[in-house]
C-alpha atoms as a PDB file:
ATOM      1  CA  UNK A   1       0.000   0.000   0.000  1.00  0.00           C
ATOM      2  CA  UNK A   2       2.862   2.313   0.717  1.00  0.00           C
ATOM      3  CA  UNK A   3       4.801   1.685  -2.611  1.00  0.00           C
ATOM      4  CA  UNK A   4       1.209   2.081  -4.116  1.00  0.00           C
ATOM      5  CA  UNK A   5       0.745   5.502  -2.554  1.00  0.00           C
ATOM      6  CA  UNK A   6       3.860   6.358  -3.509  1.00  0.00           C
ATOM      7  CA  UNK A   7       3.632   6.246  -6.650  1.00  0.00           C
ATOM      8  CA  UNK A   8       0.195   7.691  -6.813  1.00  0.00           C
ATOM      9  CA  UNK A   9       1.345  11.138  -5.513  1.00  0.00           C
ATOM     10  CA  UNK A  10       5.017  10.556  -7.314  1.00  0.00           C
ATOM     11  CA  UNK A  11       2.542  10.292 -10.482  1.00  0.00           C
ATOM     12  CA  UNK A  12       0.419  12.994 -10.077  1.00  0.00           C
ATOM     13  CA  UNK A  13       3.115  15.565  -9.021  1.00  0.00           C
ATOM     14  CA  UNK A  14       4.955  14.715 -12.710  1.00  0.00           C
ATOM     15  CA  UNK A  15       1.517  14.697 -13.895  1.00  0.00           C
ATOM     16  CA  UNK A  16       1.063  18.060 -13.170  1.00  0.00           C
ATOM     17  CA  UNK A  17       4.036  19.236 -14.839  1.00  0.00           C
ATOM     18  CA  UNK A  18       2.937  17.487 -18.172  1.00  0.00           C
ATOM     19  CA  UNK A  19      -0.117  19.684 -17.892  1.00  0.00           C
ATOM     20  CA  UNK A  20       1.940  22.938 -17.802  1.00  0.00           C
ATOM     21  CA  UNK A  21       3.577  21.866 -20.420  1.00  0.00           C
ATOM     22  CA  UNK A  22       0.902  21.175 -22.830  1.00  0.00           C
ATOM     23  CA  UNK A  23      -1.385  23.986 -21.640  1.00  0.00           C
ATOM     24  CA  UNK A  24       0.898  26.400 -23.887  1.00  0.00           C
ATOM     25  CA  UNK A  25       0.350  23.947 -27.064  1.00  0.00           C
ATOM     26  CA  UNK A  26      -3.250  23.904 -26.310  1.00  0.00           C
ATOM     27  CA  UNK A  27      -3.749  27.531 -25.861  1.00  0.00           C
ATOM     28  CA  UNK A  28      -2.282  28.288 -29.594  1.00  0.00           C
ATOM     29  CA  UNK A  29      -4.127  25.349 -31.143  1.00  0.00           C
ATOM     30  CA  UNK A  30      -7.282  27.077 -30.117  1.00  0.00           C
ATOM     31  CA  UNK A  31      -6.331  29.911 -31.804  1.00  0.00           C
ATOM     32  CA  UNK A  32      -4.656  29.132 -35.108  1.00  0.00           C
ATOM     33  CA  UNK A  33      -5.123  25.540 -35.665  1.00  0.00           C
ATOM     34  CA  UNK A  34      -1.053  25.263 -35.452  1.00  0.00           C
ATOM     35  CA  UNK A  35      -0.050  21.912 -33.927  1.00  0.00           C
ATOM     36  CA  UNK A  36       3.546  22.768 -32.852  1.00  0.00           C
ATOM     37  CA  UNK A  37       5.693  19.972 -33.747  1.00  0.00           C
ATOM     38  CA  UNK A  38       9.056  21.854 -31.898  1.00  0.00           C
ATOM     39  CA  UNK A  39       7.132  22.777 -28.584  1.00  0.00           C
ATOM     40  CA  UNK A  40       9.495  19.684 -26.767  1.00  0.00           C
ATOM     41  CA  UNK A  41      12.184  21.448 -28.473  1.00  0.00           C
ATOM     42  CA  UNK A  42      11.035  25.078 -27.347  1.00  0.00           C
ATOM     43  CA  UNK A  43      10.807  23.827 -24.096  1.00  0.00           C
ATOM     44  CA  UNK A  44      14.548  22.104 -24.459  1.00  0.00           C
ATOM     45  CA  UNK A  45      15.817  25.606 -25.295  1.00  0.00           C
ATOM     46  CA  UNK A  46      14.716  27.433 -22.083  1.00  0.00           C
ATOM     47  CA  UNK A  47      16.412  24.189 -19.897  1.00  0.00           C
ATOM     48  CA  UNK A  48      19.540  24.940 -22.157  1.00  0.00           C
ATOM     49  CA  UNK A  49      19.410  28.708 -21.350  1.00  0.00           C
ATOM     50  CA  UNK A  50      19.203  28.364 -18.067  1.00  0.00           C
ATOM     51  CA  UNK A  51      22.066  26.476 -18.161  1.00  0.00           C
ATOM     52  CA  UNK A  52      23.660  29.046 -19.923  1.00  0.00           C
ATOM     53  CA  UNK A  53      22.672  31.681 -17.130  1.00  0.00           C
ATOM     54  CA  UNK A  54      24.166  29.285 -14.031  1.00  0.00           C
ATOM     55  CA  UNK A  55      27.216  28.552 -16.186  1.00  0.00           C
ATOM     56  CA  UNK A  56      27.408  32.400 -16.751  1.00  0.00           C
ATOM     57  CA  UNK A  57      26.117  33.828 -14.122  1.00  0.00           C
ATOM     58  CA  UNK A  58      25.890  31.623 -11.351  1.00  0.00           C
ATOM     59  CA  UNK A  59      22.223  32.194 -11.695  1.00  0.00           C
ATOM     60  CA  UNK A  60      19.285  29.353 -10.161  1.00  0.00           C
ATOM     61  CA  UNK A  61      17.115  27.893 -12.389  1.00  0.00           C
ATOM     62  CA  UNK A  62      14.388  29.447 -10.733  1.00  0.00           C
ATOM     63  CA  UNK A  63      16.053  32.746 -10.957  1.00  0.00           C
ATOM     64  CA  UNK A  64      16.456  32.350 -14.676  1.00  0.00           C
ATOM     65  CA  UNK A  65      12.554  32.533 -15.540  1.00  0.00           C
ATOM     66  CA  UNK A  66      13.282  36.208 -15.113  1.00  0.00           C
ATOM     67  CA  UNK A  67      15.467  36.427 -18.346  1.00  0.00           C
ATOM     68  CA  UNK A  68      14.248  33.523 -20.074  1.00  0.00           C
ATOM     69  CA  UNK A  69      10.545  34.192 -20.044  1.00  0.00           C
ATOM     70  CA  UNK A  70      10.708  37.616 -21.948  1.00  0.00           C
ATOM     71  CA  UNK A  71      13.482  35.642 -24.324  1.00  0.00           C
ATOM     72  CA  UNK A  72      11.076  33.028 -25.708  1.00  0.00           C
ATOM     73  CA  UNK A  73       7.928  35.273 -25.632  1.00  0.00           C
ATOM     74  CA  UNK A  74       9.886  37.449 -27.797  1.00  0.00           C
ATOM     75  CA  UNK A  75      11.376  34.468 -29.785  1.00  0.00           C
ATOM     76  CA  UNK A  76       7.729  33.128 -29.881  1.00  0.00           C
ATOM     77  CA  UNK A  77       6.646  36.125 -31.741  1.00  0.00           C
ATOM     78  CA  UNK A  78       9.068  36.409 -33.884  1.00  0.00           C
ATOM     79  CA  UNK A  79       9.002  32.678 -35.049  1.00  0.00           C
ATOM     80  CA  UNK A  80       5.155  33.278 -35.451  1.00  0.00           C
ATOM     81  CA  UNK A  81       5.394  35.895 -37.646  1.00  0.00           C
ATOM     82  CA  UNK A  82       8.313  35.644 -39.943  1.00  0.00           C
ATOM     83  CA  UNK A  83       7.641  31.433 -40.517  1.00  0.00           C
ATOM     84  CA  UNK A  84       4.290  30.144 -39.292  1.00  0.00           C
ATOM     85  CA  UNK A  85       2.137  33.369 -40.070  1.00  0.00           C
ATOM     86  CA  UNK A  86       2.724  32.752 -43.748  1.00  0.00           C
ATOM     87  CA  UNK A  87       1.343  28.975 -43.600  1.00  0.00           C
ATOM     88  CA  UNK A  88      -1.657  29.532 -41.471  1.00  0.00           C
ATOM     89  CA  UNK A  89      -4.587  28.123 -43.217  1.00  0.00           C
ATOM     90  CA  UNK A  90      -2.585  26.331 -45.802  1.00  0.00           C
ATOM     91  CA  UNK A  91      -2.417  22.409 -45.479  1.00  0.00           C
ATOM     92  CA  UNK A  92      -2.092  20.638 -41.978  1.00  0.00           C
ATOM     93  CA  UNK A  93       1.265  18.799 -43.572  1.00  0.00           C
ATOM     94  CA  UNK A  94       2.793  21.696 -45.051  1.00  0.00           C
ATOM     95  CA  UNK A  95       2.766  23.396 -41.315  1.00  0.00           C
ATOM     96  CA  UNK A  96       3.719  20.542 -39.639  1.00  0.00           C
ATOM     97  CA  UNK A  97       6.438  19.998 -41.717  1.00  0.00           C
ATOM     98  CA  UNK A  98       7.661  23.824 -41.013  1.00  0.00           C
ATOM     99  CA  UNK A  99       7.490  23.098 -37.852  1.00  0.00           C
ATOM    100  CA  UNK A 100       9.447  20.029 -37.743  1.00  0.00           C
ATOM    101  CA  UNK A 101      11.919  21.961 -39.566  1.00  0.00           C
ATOM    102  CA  UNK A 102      12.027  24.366 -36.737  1.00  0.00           C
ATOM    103  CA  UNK A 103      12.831  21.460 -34.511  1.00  0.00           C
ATOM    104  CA  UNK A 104      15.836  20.222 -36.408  1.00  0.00           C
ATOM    105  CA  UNK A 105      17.132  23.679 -36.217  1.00  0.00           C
ATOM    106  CA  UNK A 106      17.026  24.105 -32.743  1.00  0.00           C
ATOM    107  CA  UNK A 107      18.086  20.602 -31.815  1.00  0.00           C
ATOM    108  CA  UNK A 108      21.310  21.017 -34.170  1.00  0.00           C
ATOM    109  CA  UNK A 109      21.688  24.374 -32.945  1.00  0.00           C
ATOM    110  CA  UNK A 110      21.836  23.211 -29.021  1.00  0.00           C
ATOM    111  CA  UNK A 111      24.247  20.277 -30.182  1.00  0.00           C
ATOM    112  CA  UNK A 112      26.972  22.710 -31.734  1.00  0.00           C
ATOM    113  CA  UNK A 113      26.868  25.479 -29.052  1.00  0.00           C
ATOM    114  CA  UNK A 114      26.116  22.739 -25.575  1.00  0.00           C
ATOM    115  CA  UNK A 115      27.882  19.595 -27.058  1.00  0.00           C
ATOM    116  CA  UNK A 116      26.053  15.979 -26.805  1.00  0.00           C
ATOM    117  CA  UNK A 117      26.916  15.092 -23.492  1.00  0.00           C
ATOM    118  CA  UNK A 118      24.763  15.240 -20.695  1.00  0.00           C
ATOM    119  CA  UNK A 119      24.555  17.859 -18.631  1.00  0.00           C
ATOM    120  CA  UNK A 120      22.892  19.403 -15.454  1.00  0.00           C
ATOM    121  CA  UNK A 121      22.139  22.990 -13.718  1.00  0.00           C
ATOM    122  CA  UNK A 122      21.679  22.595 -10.104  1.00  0.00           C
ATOM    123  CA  UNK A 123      19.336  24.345  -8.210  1.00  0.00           C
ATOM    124  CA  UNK A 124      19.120  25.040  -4.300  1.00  0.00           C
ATOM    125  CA  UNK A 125      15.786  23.156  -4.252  1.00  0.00           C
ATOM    126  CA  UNK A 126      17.449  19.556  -5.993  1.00  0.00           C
ATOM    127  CA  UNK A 127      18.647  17.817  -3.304  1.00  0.00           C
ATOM    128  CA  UNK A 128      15.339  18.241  -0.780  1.00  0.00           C
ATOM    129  CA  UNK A 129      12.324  16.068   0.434  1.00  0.00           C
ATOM    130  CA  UNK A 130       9.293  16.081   1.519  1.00  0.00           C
ATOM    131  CA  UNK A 131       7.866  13.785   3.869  1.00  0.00           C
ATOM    132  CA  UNK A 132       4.043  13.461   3.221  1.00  0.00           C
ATOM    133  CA  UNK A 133       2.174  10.943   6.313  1.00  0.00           C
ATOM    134  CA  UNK A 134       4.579   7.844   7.606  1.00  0.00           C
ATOM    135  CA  UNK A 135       6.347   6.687   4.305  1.00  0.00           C
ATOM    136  CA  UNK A 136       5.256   9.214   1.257  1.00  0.00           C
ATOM    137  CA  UNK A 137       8.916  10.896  -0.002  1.00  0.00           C
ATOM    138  CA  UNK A 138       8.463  13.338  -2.647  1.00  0.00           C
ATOM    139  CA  UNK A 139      11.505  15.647  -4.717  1.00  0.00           C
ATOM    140  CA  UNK A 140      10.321  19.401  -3.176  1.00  0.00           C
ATOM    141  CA  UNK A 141      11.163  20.546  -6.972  1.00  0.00           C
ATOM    142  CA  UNK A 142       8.177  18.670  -7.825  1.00  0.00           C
ATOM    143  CA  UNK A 143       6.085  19.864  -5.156  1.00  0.00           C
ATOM    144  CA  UNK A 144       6.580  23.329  -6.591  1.00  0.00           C
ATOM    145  CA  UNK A 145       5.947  22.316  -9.938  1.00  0.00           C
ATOM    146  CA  UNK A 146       3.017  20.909  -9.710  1.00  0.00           C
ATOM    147  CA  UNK A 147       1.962  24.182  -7.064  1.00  0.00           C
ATOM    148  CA  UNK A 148       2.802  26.590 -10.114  1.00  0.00           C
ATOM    149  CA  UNK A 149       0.695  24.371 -12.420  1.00  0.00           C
ATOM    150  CA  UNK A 150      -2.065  24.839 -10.533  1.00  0.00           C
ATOM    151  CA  UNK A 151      -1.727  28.719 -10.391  1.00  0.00           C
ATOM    152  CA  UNK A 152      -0.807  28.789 -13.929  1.00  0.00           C
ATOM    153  CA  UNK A 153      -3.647  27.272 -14.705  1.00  0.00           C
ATOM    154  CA  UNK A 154      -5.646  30.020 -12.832  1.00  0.00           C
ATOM    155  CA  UNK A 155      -4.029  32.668 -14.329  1.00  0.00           C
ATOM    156  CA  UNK A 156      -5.011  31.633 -17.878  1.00  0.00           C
ATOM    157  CA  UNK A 157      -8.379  30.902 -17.196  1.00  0.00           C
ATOM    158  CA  UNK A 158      -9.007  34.047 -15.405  1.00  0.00           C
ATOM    159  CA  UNK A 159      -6.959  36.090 -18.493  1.00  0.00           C
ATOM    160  CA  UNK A 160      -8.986  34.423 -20.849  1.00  0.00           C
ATOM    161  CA  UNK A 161     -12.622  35.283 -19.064  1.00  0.00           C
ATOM    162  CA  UNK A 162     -11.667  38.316 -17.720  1.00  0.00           C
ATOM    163  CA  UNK A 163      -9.350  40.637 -19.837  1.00  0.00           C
ATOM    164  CA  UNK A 164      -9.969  41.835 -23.152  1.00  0.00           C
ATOM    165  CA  UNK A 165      -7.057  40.099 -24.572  1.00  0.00           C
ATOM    166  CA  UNK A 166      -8.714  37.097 -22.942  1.00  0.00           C
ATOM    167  CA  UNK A 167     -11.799  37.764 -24.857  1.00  0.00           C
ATOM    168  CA  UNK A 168     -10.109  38.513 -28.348  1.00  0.00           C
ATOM    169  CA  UNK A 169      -8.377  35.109 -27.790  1.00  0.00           C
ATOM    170  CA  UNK A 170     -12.031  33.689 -27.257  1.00  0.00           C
ATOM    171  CA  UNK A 171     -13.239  35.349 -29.838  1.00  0.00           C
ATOM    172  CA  UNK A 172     -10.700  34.367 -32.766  1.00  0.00           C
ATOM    173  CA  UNK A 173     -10.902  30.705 -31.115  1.00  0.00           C
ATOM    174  CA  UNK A 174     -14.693  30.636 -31.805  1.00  0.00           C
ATOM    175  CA  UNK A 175     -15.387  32.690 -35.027  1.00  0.00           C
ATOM    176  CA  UNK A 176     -11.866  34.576 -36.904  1.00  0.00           C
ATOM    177  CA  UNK A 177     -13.731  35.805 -39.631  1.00  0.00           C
ATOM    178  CA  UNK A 178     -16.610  37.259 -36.980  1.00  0.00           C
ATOM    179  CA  UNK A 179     -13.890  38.340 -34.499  1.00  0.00           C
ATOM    180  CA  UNK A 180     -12.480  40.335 -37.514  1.00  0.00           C
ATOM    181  CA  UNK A 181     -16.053  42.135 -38.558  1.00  0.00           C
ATOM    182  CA  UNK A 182     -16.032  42.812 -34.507  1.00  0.00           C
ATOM    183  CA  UNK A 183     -12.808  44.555 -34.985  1.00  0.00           C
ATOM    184  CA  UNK A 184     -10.421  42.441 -33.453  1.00  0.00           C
ATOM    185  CA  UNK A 185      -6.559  42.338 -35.097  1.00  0.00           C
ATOM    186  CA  UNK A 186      -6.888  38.636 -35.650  1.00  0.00           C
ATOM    187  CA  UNK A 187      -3.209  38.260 -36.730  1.00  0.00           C
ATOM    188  CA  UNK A 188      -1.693  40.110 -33.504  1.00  0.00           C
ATOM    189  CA  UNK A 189      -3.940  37.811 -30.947  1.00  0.00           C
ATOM    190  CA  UNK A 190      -2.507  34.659 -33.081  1.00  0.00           C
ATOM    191  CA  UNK A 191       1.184  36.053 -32.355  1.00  0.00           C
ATOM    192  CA  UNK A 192       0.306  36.958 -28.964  1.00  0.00           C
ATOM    193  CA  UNK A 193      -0.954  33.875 -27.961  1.00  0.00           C
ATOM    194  CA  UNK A 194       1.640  31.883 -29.600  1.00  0.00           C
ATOM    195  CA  UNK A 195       4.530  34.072 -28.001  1.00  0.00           C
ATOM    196  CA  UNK A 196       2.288  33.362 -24.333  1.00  0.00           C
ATOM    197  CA  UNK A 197       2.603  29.215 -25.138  1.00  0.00           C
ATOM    198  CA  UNK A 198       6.209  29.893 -25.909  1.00  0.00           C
ATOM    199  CA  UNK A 199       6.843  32.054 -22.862  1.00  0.00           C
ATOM    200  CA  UNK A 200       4.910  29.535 -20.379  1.00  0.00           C
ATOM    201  CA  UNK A 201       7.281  26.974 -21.773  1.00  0.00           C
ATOM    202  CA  UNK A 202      10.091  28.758 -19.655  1.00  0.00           C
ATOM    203  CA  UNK A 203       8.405  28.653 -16.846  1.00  0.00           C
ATOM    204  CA  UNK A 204       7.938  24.851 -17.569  1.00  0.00           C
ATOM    205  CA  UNK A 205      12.019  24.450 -18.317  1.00  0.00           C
ATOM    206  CA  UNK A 206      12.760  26.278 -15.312  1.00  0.00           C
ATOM    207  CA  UNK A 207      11.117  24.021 -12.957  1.00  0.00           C
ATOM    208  CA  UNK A 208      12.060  20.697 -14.693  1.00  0.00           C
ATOM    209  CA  UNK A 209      15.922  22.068 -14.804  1.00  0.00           C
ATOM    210  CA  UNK A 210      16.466  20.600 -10.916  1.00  0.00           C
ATOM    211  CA  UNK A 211      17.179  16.998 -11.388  1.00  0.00           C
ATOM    212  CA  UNK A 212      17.224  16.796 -15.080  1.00  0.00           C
ATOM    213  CA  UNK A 213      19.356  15.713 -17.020  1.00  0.00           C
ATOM    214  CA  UNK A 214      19.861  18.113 -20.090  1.00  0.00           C
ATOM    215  CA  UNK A 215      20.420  16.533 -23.706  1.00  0.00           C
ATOM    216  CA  UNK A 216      19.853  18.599 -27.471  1.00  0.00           C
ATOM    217  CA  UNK A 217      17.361  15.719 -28.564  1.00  0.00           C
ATOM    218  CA  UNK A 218      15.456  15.560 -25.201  1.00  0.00           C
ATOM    219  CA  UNK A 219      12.602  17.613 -26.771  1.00  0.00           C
ATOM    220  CA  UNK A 220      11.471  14.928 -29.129  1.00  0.00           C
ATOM    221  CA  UNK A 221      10.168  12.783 -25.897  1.00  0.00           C
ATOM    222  CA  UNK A 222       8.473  16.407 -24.384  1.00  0.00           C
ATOM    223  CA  UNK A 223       6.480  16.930 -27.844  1.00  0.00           C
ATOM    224  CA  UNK A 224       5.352  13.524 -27.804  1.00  0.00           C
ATOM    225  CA  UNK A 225       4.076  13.242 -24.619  1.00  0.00           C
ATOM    226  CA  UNK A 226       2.748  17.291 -24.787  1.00  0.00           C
ATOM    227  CA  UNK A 227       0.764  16.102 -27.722  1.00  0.00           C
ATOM    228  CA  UNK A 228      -0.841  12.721 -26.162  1.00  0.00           C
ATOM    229  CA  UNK A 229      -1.868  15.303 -23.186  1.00  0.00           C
ATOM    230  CA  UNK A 230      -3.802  17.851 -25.486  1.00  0.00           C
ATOM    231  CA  UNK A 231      -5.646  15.272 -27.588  1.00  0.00           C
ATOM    232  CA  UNK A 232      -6.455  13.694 -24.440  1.00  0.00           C
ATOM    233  CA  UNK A 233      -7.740  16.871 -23.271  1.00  0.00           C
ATOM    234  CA  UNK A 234      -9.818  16.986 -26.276  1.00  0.00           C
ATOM    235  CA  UNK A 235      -7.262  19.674 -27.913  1.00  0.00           C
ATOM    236  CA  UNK A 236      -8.618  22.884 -26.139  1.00  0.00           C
ATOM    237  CA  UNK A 237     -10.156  22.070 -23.145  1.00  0.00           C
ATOM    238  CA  UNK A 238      -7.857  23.570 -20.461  1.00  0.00           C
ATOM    239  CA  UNK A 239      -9.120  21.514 -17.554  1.00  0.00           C
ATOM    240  CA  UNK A 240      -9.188  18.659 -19.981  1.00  0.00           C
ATOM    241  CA  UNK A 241      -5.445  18.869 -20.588  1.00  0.00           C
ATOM    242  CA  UNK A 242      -4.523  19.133 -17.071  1.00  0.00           C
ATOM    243  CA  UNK A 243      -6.698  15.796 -16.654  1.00  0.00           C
ATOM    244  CA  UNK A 244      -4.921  14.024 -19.873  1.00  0.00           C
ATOM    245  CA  UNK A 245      -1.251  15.236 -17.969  1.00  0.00           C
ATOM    246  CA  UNK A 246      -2.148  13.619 -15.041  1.00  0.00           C
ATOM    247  CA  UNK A 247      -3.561  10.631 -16.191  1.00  0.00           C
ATOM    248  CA  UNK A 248      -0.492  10.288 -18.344  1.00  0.00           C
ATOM    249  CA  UNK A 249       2.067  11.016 -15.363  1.00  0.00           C
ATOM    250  CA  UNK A 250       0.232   8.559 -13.285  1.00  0.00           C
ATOM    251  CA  UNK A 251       0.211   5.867 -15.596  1.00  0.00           C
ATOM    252  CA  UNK A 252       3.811   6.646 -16.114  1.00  0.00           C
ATOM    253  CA  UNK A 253       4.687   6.255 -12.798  1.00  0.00           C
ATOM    254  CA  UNK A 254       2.559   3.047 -12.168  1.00  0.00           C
ATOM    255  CA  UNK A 255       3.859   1.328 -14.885  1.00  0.00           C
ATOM    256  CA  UNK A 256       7.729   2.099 -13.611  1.00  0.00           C
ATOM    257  CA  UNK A 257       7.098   0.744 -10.485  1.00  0.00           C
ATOM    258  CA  UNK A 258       5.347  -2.255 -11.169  1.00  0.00           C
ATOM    259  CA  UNK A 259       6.464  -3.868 -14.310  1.00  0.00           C
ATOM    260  CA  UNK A 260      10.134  -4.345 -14.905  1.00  0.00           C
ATOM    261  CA  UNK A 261      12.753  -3.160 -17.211  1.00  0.00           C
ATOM    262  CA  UNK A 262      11.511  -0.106 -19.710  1.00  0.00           C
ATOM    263  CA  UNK A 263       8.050  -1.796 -19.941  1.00  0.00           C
ATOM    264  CA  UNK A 264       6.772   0.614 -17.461  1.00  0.00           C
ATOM    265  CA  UNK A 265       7.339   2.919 -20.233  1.00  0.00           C
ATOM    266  CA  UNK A 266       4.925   1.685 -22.496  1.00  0.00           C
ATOM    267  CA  UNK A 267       1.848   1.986 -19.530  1.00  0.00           C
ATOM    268  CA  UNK A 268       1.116   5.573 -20.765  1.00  0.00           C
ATOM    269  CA  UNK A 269       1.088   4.698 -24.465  1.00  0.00           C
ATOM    270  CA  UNK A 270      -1.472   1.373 -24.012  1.00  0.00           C
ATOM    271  CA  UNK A 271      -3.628   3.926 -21.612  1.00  0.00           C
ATOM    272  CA  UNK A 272      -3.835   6.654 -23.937  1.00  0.00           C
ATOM    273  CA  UNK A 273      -4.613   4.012 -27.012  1.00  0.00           C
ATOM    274  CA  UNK A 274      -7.456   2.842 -24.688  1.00  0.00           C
ATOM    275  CA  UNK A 275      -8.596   6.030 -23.723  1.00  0.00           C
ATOM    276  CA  UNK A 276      -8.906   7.205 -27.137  1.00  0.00           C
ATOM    277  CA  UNK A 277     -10.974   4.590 -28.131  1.00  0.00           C
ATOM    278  CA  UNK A 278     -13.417   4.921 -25.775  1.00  0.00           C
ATOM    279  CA  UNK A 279     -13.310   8.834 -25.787  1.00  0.00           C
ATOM    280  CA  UNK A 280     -11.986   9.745 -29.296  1.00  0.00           C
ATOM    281  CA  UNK A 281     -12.571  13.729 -28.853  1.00  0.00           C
ATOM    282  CA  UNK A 282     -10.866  13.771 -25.508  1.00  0.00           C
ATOM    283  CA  UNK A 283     -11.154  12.633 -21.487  1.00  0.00           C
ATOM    284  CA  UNK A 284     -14.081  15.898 -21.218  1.00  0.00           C
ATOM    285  CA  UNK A 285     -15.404  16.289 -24.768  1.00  0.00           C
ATOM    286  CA  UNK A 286     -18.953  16.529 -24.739  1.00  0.00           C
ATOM    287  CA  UNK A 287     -20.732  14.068 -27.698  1.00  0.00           C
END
């Protein structure tokens, strides 16, 4: 019962941080209809830079959100505009191919300037626990992660019923062409919100960064699992995606402690293959 509980919380704590993750992939989905192929890889970069800013700088991973976040947003926006803007609306394969593209770049990028060896930023969080009842130990790093989630999650939903950015994003999710005739810049709220998934994606790599070992390719295995988590979600439900991360992260973590060798791997995969035949618009969508 103890190893079970274990891995329950263990589950949902990494659970939670898939979530966050895919919340930002969600959120521009919504909008444009862009399924971002490099958001693993987006998410690889802001590990990478904070890296860069403890090698520098001796800064902490958490202190690094404060340079990185405004770095991707801005890198988000520029992306959007120079190469996806001009795709938009053209053929699902021709934009997943640009953004695959995008990928390579930034993997092969992070492999000339890092190197391909493994390698780690500590943080002053890493190396502490948290002792939850008699026999539940849990990493503090993902304690906070999974607490930031949470809020995260809070924050969006309240910016996107409350604020009028919130509302254009609504808006241009529901109707573009009506949103337009309402007045609403339909191209700037598609930038904006795919700079904001960017930018929460540096939030994400800062809290992973404790205990993680960092690696150019790593952000093929992020993407995969991001995009399991939004379909399960049903592709824009927000609550739905935070639901499809923690099903996936407990799944995960069931199938690594009971079955042996990497077939605890495959757990999430057979789950999500179930799930999706029994709920093939997502865990929430309604029929």
């Amino acid at each position: 019962m103890d190893l079970l509980e274990q891995a329950l919380v263990q589950g949902l704590l990494i659970g939670g941080a898939y979530g966050m993750i895919a919340l930002g992939m969600g959120l521009t989905y919504g909008v444009s209809g862009v399924v971002n192929f490099a958001h693993g890889d987006f998410l690889t970069l802001g590990m990478f830079l904070a890296l860069a800013l403890f090698s520098t700088f001796s800064f902490d991973p958490y202190v690094s959100v404060i340079v990185t976040f405004p770095l991707l947003v801005l890198l988000g926006a520029g992306v959007y505009h120079l190469v996806i803007r001009p795709v938009v609306g053209e053929l699902v394969l021709m934009v997943i191919q640009l953004t695959l593209g995008i990928s390579f770049v930034l993997q092969n990028g992070l492999l000339m300037i890092f190197g391909g060896q493994p390698q780690r930023a500590p943080a002053w969080i890493e190396a502490k626990l948290l002792l939850l009842g008699d026999a539940i130990v849990v990493r503090m790093s993902l304690v906070i992660a999974f607490s930031v989630c949470v809020m995260l999650s809070g924050l969006l939903y309240w910016m996107l019923t409350r604020t009028d950015l919130g509302r254009s994003i609504r808006a241009v999710q529901q109707n573009p062409k009506a949103a337009a005739l309402m007045g609403v810049n339909v191209g700037l709220v598609r930038m904006t919100t795919f700079a904001i998934g960017i930018g929460i994606l540096a939030v994400a790599a800062a809290l992973l960064v404790p205990g993680t070992p960092l690696s150019p390719g790593m952000g093929l295995r992020y993407t995969v699992i991001t995009l399991m988590t939004v379909i399960l979600g049903g592709m824009t439900n927000f609550f739905g995606i935070l639901l499809g991360g923690l099903v996936l992260g407990v799944s995960e973590a069931m199938g690594t402690v009971y079955l042996p060798g990497t077939a605890g791997m495959i757990v999430p995969y057979v789950i999500f293959i179930l799930i999706l035949l029994l709920r093939p618009k997502g865990i929430l969508a309604k029929s």
